[in-house]
Protein backbone atom coordinates (compact mmCIF):
# COMPACT_ATOMS: atom_id res chain seq x y z
CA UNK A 1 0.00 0.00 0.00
CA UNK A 2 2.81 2.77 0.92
CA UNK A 3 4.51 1.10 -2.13
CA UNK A 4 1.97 1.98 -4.13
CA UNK A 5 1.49 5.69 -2.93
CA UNK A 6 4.52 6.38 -3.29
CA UNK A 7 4.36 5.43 -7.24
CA UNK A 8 1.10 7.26 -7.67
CA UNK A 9 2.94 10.59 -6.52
CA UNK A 10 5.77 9.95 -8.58
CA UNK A 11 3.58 9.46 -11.36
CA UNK A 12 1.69 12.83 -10.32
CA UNK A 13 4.92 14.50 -10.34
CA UNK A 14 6.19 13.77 -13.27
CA UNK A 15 2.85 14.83 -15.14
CA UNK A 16 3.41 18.32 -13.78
CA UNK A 17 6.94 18.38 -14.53
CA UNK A 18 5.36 17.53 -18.25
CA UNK A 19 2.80 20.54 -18.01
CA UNK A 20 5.36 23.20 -16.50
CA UNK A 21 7.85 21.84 -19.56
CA UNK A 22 5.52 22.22 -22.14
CA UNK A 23 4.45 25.55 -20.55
CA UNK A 24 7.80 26.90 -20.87
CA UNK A 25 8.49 25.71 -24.22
């Protein structure tokens, strides 16, 4: 379960790391 949390917020992250990226470019 914290396993699993943990890869859901990395997932999240990374999305908006994708959004901010394509924001600035």
């Amino acid at each position: 379960m914290f396993v699993k949390d943990i890869s859901m917020s990395l997932i999240f992250f990374i999305l908006l790391i994708m959004c901010v990226l394509v924001g600035v470019a």
